[in-house]
N, C-alpha and C. Protein backbone atom coordinates (compact mmCIF):
# COMPACT_ATOMS: atom_id res chain seq x y z
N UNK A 1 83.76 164.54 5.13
CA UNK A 1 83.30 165.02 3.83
C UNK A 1 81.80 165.31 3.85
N UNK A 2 81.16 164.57 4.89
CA UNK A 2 79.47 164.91 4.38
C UNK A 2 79.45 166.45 5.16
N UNK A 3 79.76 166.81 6.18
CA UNK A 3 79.59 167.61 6.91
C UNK A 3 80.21 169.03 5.83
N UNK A 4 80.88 168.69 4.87
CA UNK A 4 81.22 169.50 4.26
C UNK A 4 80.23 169.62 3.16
N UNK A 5 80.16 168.49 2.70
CA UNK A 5 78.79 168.49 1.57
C UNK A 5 77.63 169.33 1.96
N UNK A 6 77.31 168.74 3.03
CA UNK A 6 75.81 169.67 3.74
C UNK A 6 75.85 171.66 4.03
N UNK A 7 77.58 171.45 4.28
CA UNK A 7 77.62 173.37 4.73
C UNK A 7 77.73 174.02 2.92
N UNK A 8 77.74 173.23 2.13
CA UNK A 8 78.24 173.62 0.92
C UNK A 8 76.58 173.89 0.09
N UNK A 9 76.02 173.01 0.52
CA UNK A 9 74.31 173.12 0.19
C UNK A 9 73.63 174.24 1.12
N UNK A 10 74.32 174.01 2.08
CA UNK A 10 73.44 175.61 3.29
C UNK A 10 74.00 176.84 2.87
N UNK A 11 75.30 176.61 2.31
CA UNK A 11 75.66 178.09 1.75
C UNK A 11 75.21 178.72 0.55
N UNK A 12 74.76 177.50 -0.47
CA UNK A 12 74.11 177.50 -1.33
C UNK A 12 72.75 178.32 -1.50
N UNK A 13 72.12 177.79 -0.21
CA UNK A 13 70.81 178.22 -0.10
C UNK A 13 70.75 179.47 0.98
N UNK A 14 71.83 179.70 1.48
CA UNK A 14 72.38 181.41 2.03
C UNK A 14 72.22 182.57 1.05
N UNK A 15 72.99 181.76 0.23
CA UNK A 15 73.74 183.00 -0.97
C UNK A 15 72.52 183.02 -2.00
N UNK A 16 72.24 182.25 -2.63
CA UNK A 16 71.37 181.87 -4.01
C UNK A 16 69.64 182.19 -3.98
N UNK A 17 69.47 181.16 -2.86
CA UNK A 17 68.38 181.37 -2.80
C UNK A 17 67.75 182.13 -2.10
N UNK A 18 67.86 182.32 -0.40
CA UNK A 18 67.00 183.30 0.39
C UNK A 18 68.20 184.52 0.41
N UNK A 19 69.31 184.34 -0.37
CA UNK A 19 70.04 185.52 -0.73
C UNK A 19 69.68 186.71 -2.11
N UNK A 20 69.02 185.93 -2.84
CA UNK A 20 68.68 186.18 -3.80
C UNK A 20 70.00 186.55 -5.13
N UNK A 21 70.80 186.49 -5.07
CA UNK A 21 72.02 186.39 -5.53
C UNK A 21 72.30 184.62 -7.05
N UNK A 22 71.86 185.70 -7.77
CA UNK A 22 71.64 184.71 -9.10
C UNK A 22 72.94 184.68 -9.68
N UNK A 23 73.61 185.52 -9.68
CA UNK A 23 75.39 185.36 -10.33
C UNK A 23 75.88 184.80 -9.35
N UNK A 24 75.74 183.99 -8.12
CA UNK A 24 76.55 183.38 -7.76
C UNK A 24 76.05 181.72 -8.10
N UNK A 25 75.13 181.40 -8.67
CA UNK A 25 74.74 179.94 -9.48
C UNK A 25 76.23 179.55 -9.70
N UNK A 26 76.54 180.05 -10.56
CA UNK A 26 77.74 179.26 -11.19
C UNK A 26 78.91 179.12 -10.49
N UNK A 27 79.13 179.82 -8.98
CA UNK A 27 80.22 179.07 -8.00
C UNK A 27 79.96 177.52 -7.50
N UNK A 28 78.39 177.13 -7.92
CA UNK A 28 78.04 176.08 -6.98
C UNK A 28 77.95 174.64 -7.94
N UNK A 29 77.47 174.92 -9.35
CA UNK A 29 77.32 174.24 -10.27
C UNK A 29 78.60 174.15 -11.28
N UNK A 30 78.69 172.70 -11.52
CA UNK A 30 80.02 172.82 -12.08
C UNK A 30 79.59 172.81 -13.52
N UNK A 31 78.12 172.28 -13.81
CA UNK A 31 77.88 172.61 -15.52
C UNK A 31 77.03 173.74 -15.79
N UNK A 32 77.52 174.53 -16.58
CA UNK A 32 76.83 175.66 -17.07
C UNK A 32 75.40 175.69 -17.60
N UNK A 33 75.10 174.41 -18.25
CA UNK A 33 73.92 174.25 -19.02
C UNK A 33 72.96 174.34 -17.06
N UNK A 34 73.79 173.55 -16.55
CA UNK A 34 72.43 173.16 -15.36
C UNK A 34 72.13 174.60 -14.71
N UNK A 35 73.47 175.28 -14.48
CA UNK A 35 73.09 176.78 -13.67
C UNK A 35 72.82 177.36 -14.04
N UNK A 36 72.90 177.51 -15.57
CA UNK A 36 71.07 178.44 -16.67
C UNK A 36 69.86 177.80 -16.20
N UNK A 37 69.53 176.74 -15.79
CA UNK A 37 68.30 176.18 -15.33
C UNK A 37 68.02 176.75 -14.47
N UNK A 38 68.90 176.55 -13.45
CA UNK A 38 68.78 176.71 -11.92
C UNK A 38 68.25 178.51 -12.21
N UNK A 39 69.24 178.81 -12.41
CA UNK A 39 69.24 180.58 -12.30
C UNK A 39 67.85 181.17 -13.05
N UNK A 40 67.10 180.20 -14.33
CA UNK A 40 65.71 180.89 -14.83
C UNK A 40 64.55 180.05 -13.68
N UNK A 41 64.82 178.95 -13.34
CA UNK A 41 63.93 178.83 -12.37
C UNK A 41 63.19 179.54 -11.00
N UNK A 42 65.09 179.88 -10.85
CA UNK A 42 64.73 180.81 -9.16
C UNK A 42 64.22 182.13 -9.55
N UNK A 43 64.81 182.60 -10.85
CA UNK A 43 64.51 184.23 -11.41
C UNK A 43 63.11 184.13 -11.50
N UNK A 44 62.08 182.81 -11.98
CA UNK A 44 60.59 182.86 -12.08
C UNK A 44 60.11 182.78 -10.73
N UNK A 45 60.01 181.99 -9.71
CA UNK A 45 60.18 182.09 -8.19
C UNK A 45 60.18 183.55 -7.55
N UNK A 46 61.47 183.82 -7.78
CA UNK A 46 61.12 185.14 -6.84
C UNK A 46 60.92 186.08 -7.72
N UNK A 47 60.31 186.33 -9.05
CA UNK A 47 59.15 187.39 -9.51
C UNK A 47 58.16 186.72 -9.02
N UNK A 48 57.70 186.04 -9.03
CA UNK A 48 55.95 185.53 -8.52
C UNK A 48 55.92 185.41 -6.83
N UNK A 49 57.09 185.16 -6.12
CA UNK A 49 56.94 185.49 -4.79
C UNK A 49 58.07 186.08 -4.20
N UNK A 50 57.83 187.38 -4.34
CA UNK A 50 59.13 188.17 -3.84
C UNK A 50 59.67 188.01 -2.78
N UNK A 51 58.51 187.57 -1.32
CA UNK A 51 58.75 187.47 -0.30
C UNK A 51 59.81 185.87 0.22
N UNK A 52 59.96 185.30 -1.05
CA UNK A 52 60.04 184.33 -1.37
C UNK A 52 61.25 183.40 0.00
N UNK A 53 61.15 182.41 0.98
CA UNK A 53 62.23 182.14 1.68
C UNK A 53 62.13 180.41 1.93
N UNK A 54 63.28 180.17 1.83
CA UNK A 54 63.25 178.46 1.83
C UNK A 54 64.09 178.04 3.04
N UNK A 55 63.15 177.40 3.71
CA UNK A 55 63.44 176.50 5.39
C UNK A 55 64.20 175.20 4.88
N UNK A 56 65.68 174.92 5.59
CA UNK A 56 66.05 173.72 5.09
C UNK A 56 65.63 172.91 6.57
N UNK A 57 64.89 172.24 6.20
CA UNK A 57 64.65 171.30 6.93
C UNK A 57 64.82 169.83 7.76
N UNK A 58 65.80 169.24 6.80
CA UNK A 58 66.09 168.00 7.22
C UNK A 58 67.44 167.57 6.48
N UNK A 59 68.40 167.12 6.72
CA UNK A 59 69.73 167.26 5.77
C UNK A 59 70.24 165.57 6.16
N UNK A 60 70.62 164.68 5.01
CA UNK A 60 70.80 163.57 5.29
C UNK A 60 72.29 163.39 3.94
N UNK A 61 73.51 163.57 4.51
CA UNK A 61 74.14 163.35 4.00
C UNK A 61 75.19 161.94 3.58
N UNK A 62 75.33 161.41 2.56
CA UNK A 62 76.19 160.42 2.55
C UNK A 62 77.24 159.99 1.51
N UNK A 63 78.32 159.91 1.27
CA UNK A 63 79.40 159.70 0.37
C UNK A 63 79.07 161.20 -0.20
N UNK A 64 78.86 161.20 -1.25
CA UNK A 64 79.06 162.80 -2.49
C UNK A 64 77.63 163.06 -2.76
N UNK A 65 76.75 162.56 -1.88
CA UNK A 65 75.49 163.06 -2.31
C UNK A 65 75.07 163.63 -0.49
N UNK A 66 74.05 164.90 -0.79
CA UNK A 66 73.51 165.33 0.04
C UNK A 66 71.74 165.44 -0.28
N UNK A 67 71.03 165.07 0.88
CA UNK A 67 69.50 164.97 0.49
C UNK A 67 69.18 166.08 1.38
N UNK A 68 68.31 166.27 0.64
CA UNK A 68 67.46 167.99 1.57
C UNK A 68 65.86 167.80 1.79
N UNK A 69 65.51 167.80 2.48
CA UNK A 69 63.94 168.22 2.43
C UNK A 69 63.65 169.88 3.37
N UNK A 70 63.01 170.30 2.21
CA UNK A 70 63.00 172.02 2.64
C UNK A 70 61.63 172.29 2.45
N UNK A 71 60.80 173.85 2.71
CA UNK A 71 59.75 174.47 2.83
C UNK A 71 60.11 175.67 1.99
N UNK A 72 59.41 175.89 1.24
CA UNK A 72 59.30 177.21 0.41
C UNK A 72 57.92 177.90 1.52
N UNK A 73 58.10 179.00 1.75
CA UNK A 73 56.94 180.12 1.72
C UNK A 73 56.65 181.14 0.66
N UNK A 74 56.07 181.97 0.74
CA UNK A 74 55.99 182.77 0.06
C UNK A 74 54.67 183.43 -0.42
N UNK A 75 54.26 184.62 -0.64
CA UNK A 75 53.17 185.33 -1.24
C UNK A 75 53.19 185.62 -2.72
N UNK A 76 51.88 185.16 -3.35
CA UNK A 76 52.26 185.16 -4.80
C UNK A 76 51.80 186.71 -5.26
N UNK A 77 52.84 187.80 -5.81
CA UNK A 77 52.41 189.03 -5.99
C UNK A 77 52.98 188.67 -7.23
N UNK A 78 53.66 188.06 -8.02
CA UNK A 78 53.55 187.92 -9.86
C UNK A 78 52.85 186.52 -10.38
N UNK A 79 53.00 186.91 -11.79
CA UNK A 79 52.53 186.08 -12.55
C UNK A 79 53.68 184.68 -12.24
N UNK A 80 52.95 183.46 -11.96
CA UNK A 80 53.50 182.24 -11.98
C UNK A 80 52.90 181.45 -12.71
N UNK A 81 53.51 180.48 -13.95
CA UNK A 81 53.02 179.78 -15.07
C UNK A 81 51.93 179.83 -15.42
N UNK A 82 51.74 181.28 -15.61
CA UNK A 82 50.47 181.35 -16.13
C UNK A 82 49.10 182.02 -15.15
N UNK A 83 49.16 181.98 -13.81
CA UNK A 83 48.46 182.57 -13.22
C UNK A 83 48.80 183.98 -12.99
N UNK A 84 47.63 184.81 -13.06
CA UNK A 84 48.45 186.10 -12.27
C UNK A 84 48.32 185.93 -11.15
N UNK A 85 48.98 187.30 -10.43
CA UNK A 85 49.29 187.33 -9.15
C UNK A 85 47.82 187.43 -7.97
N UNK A 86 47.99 186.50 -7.01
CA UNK A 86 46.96 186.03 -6.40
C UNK A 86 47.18 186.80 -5.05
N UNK A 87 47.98 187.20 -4.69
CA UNK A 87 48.53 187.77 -3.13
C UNK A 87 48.54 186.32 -2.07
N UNK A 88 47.80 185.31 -2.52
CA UNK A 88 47.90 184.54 -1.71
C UNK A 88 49.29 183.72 -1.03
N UNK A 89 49.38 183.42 0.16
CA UNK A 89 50.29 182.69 0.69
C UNK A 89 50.29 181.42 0.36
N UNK A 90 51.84 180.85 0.21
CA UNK A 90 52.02 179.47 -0.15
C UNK A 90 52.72 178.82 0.91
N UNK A 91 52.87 177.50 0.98
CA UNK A 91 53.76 177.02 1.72
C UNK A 91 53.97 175.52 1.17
N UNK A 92 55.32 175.36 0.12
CA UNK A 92 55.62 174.01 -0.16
C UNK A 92 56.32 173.43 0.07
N UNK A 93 56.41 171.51 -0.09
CA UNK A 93 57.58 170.84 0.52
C UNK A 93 58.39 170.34 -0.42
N UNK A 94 59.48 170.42 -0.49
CA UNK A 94 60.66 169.95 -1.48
C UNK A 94 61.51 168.75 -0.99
N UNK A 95 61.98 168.55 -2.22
CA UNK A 95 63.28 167.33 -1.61
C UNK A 95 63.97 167.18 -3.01
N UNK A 96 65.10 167.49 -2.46
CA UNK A 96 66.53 167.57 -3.44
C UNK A 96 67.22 166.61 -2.94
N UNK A 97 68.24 166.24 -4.23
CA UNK A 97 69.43 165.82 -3.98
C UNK A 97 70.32 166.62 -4.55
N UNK A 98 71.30 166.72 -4.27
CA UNK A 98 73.08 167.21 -4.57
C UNK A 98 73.96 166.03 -4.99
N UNK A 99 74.80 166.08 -6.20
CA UNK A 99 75.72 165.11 -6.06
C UNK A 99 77.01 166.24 -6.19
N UNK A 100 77.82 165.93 -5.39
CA UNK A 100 79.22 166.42 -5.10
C UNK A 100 80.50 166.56 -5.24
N UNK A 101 81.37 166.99 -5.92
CA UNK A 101 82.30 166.56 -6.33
C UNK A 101 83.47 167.65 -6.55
N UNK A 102 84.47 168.05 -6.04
CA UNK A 102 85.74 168.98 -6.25
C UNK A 102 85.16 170.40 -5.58
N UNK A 103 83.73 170.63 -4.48
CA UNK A 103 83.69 171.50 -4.24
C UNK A 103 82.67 172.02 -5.14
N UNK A 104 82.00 171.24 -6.02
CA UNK A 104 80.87 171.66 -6.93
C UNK A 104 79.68 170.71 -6.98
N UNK A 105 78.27 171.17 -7.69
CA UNK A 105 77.04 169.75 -7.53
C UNK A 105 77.33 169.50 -9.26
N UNK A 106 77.56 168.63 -9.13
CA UNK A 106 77.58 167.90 -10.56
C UNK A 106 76.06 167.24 -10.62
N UNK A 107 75.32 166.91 -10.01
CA UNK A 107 74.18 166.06 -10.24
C UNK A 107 73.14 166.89 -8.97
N UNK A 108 71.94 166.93 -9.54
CA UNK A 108 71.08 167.76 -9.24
C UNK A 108 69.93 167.23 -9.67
N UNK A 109 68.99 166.88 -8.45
CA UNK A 109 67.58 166.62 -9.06
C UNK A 109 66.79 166.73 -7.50
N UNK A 110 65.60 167.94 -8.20
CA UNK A 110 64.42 168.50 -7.66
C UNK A 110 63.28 167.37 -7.66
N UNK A 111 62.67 167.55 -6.48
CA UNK A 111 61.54 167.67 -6.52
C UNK A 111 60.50 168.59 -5.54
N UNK A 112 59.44 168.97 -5.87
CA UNK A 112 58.35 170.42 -5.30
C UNK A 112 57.33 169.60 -5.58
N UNK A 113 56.15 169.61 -4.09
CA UNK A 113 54.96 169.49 -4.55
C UNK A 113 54.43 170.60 -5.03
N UNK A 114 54.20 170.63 -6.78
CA UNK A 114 53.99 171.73 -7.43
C UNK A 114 52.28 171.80 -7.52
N UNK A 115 51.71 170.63 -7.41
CA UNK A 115 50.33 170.01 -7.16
C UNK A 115 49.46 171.07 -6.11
N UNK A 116 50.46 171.19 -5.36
CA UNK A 116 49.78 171.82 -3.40
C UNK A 116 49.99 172.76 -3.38
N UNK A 117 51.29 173.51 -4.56
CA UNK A 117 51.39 174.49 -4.47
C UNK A 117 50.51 175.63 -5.40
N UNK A 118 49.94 175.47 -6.17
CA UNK A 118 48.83 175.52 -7.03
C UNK A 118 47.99 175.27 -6.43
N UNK A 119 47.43 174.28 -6.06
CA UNK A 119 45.91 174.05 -5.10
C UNK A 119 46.24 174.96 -3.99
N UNK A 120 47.25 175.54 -3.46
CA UNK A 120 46.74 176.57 -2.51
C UNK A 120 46.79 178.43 -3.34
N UNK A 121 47.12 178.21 -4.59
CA UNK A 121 47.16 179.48 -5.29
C UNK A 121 45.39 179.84 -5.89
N UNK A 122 44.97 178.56 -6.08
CA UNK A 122 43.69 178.46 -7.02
C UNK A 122 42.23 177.82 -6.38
N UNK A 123 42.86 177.10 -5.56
CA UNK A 123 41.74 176.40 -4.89
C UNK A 123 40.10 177.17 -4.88
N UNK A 124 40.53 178.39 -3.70
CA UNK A 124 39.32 179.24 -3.61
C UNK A 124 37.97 179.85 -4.89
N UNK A 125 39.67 180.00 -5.71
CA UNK A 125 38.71 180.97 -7.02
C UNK A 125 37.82 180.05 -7.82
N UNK A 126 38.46 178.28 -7.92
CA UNK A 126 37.88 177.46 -8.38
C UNK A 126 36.31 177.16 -7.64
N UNK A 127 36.62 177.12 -6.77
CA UNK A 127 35.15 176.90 -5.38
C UNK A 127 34.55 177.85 -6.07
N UNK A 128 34.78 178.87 -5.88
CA UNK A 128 34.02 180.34 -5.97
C UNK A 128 33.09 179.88 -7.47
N UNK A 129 33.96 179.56 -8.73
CA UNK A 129 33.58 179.80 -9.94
C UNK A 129 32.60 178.44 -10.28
N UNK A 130 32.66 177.51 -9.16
CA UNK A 130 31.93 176.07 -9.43
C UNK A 130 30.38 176.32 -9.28
């Protein structure tokens, strides 16, 4: 079962994410409320970095949960919360969990150093403006 859990999260992140394929959210999520999340999150993501691609990095599966630690890249050519577009390159580290169940993630929780990822969007202009 984990080995299935884990190809079910890599297909995930095939199709969804470095697929860019937002109508397929809801094959993977079994609650609707969560794959409206999911689906306005990634839709803000890849407007602000089109080039946008996520490295899965480390996969630790066990019973119905799968853990991920991954790498976002990406160049920021849109507006992201509020910044405009910087052209600058990013590179952040994540770690998810999946919880699993009938072939769907029932339980889902992110985390992004969103901190590093910002300090490498702003850093410079801040220096510059000090």
């Amino acid at each position: 079962m984990s080995e299935q859990n884990k190809n079910l999260v890599r297909r995930y992140y095939d199709q969804v994410i470095n697929g860019r394929d937002l109508d397929a959210v809801g094959d993977y999520f079994a609650d609707e409320r969560t794959a409206g999340w999911v689906r306005k999150g990634c839709f803000s993501f890849f407007q602000a970095f089109p080039d946008l691609h996520v490295a899965l990095d480390e996969f630790v599966a066990e019973g119905d949960r799968v853990f991920l630690r991954s790498t976002m890249t990406g160049t920021q050519d849109g507006e992201f919360h509020g910044l405009p577009a910087t052209g600058r390159h990013m590179a952040a580290d994540s770690a998810e969990v999946f919880r699993i169940a009938d072939g769907k993630f029932v339980g889902y929780w992110c985390m992004v150093d969103g901190a590093g990822l910002m300090r490498q969007l702003t850093e410079e202009a801040v220096a510059a403006s000090a």
